[in-house]
PDB file of N, CA and C in Angstrom:
ATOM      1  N   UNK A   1      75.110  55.831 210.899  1.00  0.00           N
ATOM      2  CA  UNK A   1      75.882  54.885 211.673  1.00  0.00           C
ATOM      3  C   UNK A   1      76.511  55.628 212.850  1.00  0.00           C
ATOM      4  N   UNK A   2      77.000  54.926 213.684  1.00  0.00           N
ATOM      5  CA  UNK A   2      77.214  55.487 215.131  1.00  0.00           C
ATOM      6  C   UNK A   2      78.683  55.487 215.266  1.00  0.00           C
ATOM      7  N   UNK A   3      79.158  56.648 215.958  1.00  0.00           N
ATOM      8  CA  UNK A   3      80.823  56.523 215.587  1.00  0.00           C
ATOM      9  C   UNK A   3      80.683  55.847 217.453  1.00  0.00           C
ATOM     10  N   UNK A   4      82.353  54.880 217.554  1.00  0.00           N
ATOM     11  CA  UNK A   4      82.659  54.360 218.331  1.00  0.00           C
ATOM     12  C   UNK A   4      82.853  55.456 219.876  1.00  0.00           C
ATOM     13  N   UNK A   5      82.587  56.751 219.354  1.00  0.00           N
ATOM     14  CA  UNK A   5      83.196  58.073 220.852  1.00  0.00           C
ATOM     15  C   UNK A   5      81.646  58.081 221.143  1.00  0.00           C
ATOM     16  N   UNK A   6      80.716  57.725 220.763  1.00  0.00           N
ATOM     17  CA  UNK A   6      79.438  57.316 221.240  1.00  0.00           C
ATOM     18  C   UNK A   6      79.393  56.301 222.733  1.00  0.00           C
ATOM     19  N   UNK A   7      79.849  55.423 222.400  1.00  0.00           N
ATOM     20  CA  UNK A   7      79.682  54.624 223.837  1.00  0.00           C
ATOM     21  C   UNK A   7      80.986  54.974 224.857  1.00  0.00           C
ATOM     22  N   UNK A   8      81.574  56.127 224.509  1.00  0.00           N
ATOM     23  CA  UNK A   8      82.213  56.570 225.863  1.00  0.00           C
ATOM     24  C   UNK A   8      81.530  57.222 226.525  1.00  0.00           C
ATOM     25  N   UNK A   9      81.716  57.290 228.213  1.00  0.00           N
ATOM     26  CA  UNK A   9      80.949  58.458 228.985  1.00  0.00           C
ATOM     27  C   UNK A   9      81.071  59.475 228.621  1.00  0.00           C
ATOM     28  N   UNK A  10      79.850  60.242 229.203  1.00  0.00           N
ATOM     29  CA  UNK A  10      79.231  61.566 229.206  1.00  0.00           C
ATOM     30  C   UNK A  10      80.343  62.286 230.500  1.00  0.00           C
ATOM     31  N   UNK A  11      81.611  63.494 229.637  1.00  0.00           N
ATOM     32  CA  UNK A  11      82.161  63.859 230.867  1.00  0.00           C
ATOM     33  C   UNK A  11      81.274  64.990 232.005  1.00  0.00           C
ATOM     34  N   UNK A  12      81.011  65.126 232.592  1.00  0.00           N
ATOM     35  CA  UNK A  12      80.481  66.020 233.636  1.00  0.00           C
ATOM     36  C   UNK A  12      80.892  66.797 233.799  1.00  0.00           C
ATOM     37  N   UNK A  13      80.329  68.259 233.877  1.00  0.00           N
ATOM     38  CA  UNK A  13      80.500  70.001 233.391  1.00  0.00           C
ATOM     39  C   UNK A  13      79.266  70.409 234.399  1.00  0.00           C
ATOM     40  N   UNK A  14      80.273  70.512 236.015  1.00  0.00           N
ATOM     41  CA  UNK A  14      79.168  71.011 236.588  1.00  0.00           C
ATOM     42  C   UNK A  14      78.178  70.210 237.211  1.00  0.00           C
ATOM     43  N   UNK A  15      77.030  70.730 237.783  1.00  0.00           N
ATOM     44  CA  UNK A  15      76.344  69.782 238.701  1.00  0.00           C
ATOM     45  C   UNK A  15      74.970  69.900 237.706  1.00  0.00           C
ATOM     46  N   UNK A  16      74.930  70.669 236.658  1.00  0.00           N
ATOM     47  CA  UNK A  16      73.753  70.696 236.236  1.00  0.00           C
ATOM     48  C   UNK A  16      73.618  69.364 234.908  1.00  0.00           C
ATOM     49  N   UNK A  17      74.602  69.004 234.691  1.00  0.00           N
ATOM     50  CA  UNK A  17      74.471  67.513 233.727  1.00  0.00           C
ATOM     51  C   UNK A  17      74.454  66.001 234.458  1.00  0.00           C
ATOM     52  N   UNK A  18      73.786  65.472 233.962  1.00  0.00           N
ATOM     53  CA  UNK A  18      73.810  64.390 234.600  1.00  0.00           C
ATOM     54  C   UNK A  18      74.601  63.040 233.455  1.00  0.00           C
ATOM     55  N   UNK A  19      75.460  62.491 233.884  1.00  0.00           N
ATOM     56  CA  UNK A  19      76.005  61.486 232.794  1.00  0.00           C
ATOM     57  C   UNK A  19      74.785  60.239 232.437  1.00  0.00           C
ATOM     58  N   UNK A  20      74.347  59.846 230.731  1.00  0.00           N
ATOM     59  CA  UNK A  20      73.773  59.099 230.445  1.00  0.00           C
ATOM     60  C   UNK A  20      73.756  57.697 231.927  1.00  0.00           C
ATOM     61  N   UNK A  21      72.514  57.270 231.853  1.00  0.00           N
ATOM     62  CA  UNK A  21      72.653  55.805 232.529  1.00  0.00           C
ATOM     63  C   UNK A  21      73.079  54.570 231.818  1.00  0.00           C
ATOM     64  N   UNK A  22      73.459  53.460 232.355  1.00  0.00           N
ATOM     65  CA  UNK A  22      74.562  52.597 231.519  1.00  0.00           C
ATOM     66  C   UNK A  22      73.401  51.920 231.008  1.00  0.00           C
ATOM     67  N   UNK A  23      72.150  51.882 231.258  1.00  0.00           N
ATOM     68  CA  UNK A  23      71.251  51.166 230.333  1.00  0.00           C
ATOM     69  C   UNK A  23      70.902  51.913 229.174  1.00  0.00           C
ATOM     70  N   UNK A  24      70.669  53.284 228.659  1.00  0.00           N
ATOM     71  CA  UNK A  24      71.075  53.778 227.773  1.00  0.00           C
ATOM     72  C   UNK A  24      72.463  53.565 227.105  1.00  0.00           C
ATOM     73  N   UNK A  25      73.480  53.492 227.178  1.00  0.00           N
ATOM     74  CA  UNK A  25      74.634  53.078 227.057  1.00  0.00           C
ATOM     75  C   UNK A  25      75.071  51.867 226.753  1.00  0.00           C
ATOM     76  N   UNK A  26      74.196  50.803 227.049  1.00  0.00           N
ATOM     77  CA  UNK A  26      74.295  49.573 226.946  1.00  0.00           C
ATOM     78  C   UNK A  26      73.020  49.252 225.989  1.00  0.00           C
ATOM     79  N   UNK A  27      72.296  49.875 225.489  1.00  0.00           N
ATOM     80  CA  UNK A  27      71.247  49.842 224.485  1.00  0.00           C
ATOM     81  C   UNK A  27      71.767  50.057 223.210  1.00  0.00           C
ATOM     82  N   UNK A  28      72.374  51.577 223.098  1.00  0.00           N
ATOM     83  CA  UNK A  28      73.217  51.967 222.086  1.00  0.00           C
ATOM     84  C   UNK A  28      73.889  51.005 221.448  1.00  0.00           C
ATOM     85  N   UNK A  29      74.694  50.445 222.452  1.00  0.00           N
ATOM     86  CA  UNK A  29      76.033  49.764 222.050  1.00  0.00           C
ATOM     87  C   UNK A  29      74.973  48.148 221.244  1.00  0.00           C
ATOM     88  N   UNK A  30      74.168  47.794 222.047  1.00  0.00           N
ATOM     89  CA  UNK A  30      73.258  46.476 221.361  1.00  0.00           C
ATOM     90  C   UNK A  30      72.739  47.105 219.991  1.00  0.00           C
ATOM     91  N   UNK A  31      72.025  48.583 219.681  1.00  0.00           N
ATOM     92  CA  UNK A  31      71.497  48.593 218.664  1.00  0.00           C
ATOM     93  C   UNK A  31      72.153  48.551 217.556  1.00  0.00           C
ATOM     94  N   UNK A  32      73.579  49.084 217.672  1.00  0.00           N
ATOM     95  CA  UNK A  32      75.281  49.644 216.863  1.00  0.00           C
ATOM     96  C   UNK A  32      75.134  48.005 216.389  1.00  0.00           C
ATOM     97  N   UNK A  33      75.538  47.244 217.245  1.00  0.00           N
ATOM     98  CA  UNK A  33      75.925  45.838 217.087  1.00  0.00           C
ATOM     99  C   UNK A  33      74.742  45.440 215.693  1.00  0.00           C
ATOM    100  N   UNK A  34      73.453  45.195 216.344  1.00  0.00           N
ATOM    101  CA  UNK A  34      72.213  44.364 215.465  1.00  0.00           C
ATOM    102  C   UNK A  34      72.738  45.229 214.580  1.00  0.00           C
ATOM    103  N   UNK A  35      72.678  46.716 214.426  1.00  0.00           N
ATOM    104  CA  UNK A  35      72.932  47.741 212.484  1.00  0.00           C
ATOM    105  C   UNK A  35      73.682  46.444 212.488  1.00  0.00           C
ATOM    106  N   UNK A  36      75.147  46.424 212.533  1.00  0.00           N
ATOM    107  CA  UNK A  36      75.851  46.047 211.693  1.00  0.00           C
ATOM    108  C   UNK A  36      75.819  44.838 211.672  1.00  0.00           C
ATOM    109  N   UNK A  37      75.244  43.914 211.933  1.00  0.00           N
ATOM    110  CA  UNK A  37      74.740  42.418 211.758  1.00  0.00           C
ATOM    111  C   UNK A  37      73.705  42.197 210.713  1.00  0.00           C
ATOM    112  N   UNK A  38      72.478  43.361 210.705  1.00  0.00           N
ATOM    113  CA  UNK A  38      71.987  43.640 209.255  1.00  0.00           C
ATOM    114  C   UNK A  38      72.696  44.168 208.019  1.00  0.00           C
ATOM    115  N   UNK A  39      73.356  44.884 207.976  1.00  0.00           N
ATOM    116  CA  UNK A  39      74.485  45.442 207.228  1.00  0.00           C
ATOM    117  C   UNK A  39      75.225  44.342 206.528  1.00  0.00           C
ATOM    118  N   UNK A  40      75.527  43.662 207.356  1.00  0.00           N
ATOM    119  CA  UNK A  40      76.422  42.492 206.635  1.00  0.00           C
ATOM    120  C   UNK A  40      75.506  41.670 206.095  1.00  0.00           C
ATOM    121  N   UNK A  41      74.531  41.148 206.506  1.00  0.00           N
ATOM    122  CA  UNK A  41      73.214  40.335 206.019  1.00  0.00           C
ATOM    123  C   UNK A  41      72.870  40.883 205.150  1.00  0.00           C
ATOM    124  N   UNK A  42      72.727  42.182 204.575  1.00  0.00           N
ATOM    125  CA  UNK A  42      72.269  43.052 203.762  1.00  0.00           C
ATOM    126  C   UNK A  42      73.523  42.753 201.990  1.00  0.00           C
ATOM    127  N   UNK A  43      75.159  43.122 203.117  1.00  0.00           N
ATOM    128  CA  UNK A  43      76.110  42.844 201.956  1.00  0.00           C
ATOM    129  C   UNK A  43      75.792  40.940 201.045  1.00  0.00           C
ATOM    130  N   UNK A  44      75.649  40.331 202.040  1.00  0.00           N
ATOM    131  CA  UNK A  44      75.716  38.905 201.837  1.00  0.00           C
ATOM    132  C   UNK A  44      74.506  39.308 200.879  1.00  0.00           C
ATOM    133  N   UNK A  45      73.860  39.207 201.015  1.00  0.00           N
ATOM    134  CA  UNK A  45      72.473  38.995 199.938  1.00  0.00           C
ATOM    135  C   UNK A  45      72.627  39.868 198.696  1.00  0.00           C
ATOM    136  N   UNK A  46      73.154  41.090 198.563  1.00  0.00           N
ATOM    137  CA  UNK A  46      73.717  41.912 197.242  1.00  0.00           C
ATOM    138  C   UNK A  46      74.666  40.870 196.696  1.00  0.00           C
ATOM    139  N   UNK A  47      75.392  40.152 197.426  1.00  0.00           N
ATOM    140  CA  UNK A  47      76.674  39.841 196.902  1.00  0.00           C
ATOM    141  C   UNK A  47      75.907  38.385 195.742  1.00  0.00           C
ATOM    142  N   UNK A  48      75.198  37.425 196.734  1.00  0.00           N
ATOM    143  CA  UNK A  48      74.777  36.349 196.069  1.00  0.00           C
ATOM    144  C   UNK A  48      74.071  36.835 195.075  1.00  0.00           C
ATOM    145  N   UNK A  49      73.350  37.623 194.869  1.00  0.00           N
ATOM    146  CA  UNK A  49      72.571  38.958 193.662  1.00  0.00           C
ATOM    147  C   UNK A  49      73.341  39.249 192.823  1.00  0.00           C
ATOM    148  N   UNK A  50      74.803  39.357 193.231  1.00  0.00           N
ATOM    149  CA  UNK A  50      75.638  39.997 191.804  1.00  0.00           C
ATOM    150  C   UNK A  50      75.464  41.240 191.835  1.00  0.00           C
ATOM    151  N   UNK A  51      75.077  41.694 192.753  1.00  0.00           N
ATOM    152  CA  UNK A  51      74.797  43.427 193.168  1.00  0.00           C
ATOM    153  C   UNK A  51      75.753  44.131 193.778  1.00  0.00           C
ATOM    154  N   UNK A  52      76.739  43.514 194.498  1.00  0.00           N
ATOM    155  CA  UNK A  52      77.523  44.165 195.359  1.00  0.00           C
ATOM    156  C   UNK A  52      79.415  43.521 195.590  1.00  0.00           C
ATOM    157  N   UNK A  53      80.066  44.388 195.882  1.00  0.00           N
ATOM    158  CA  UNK A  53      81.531  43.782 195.697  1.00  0.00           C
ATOM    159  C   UNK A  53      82.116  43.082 196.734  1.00  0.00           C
ATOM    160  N   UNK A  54      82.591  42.049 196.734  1.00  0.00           N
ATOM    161  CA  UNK A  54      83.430  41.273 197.525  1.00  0.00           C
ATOM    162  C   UNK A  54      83.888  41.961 198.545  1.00  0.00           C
ATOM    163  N   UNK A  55      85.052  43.282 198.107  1.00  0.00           N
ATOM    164  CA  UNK A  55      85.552  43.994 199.336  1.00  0.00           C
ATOM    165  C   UNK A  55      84.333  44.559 200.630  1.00  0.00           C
ATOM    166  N   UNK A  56      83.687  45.660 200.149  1.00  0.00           N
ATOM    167  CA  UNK A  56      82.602  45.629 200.625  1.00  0.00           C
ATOM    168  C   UNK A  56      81.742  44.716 201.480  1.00  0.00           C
ATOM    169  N   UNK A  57      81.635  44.030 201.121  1.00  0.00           N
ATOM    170  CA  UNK A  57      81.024  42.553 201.824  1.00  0.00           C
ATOM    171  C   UNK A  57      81.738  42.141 202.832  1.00  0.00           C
ATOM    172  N   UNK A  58      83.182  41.794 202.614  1.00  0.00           N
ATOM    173  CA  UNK A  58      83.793  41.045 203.453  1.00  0.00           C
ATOM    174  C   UNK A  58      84.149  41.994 204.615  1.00  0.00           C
ATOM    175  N   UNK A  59      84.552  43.415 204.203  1.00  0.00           N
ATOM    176  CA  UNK A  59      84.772  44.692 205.367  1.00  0.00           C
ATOM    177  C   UNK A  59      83.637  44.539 206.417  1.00  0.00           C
ATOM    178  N   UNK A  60      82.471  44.525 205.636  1.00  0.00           N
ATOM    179  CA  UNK A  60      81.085  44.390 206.530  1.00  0.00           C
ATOM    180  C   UNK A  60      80.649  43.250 207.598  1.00  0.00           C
ATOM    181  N   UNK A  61      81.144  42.257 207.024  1.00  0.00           N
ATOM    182  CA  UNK A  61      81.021  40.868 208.142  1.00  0.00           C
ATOM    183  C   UNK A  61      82.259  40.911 208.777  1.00  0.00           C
ATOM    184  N   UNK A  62      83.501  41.544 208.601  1.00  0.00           N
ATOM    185  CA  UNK A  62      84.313  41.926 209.352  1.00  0.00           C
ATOM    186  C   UNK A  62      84.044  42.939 210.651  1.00  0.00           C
ATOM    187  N   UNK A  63      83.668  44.027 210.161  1.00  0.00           N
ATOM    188  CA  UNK A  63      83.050  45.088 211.243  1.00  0.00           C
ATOM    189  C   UNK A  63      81.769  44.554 212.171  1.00  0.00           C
ATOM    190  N   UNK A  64      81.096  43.891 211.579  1.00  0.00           N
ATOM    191  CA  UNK A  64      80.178  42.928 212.481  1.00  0.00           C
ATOM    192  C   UNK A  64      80.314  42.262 213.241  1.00  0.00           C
ATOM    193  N   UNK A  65      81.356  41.347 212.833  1.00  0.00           N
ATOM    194  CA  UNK A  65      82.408  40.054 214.100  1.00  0.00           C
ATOM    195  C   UNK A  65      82.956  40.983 215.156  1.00  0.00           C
ATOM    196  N   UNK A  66      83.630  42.529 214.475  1.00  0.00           N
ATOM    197  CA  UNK A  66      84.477  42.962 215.864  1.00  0.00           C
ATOM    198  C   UNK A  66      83.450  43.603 216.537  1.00  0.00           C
ATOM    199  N   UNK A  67      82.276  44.173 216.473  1.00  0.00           N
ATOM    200  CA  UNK A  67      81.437  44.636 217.440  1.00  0.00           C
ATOM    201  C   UNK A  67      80.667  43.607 218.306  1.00  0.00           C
ATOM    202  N   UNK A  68      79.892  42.653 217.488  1.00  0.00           N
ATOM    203  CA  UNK A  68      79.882  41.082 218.137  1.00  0.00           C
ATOM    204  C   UNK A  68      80.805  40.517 219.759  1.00  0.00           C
ATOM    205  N   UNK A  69      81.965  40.764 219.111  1.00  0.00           N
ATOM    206  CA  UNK A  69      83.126  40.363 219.815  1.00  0.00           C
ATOM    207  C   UNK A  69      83.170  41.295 221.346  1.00  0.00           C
ATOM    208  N   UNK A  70      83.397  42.667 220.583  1.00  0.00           N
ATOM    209  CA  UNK A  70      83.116  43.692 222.042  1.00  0.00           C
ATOM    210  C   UNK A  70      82.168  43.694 222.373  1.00  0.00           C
ATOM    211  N   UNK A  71      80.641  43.474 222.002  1.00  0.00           N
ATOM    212  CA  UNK A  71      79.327  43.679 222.946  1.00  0.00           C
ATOM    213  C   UNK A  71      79.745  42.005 223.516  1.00  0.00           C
ATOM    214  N   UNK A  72      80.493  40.953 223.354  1.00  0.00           N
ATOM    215  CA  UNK A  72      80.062  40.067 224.420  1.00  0.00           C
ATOM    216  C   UNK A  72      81.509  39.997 225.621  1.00  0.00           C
ATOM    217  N   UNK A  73      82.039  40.913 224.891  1.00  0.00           N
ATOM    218  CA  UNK A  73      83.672  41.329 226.021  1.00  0.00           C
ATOM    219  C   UNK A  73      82.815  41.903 227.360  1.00  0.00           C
ATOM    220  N   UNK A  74      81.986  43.197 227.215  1.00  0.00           N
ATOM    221  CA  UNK A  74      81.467  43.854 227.811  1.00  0.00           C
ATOM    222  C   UNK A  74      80.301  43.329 228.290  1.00  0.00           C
ATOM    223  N   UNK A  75      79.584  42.358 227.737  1.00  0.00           N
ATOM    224  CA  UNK A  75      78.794  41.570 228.237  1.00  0.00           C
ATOM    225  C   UNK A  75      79.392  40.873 229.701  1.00  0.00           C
ATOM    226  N   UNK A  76      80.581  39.691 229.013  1.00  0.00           N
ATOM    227  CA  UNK A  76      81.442  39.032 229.878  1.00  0.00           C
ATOM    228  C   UNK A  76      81.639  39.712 231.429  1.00  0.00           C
ATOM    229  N   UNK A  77      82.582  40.992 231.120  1.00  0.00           N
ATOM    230  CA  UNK A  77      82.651  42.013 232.073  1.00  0.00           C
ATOM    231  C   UNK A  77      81.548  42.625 233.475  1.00  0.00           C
ATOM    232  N   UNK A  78      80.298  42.652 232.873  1.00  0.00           N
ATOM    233  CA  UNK A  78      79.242  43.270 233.835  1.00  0.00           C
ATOM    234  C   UNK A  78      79.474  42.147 234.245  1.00  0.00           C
ATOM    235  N   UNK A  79      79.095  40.402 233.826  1.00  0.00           N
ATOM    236  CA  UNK A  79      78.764  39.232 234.583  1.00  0.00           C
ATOM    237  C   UNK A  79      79.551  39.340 235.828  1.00  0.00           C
ATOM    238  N   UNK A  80      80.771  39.357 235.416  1.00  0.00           N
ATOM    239  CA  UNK A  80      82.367  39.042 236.084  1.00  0.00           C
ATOM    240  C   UNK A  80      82.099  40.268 237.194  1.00  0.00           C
ATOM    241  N   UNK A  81      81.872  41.315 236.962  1.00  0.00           N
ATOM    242  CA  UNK A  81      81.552  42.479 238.427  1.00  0.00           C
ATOM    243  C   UNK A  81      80.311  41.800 239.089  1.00  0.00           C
ATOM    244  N   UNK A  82      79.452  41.254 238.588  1.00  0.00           N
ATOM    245  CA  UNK A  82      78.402  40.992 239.279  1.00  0.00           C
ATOM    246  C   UNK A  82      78.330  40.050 240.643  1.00  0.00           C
ATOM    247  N   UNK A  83      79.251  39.090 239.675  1.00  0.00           N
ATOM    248  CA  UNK A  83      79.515  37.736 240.440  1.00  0.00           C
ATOM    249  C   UNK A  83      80.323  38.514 241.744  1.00  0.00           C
ATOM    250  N   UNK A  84      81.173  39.445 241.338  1.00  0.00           N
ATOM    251  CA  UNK A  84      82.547  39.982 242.111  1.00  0.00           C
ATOM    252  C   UNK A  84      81.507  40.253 243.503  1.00  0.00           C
ATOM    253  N   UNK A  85      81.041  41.251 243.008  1.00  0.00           N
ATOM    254  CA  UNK A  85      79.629  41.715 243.962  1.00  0.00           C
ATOM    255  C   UNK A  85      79.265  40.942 244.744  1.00  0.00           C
ATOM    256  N   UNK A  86      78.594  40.213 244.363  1.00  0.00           N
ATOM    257  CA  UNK A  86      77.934  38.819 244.727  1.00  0.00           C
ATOM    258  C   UNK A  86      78.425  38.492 245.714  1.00  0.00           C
ATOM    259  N   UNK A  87      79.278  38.118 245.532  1.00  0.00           N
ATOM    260  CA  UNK A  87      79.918  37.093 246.855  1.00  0.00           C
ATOM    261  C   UNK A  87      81.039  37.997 247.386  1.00  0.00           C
ATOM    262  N   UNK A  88      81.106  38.875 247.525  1.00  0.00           N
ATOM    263  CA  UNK A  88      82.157  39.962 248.465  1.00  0.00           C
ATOM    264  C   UNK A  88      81.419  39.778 250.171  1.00  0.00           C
ATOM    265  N   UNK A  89      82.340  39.265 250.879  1.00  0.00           N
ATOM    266  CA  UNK A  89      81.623  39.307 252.381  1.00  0.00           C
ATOM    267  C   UNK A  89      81.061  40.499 252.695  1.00  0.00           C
ATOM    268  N   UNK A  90      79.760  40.448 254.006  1.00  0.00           N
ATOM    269  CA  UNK A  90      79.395  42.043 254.383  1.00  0.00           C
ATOM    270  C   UNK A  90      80.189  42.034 255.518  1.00  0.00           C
TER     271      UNK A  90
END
């Protein structure tokens, strides 16, 4: 699993690194999201099985909603610069 200091930038050391591109960066952060949308799909189906514990389960569709939540914050965000872009006079 991917710790959250993952989708911060790459600090720059020098001219010989180049910081990740935000489509790498913005891939990451989509693949983090789908894990834990299977993860919880995964708890849900142990649970109806009798395989797996309530806490567990519910932590998991919890951690799912809040990444959910931030990939469409950050979603929201690019739109909102875009538009900004967009229509800025030349």
């Amino acid at each position: 699993m991917q710790s959250p200091s993952e989708f911060l930038p790459t600090p720059i050391s020098g001219n010989a690194h180049q910081p990740e591109p935000f489509s790498h960066v913005f891939t990451t952060l989509l693949n983090h999201t789908n894990n834990t949308q299977l993860q919880a799909e995964q708890h849900m189906a142990e649970l109806e099985a009798g395989q797996d514990n309530l806490i567990e389960t519910v932590m998991s569709i919890q951690k799912a909603s809040q990444t959910m939540s931030m990939l469409i914050q950050v979603r929201n965000h690019i739109v909102e610069g875009y538009h900004e872009t967009f229509n800025q006079q030349v």
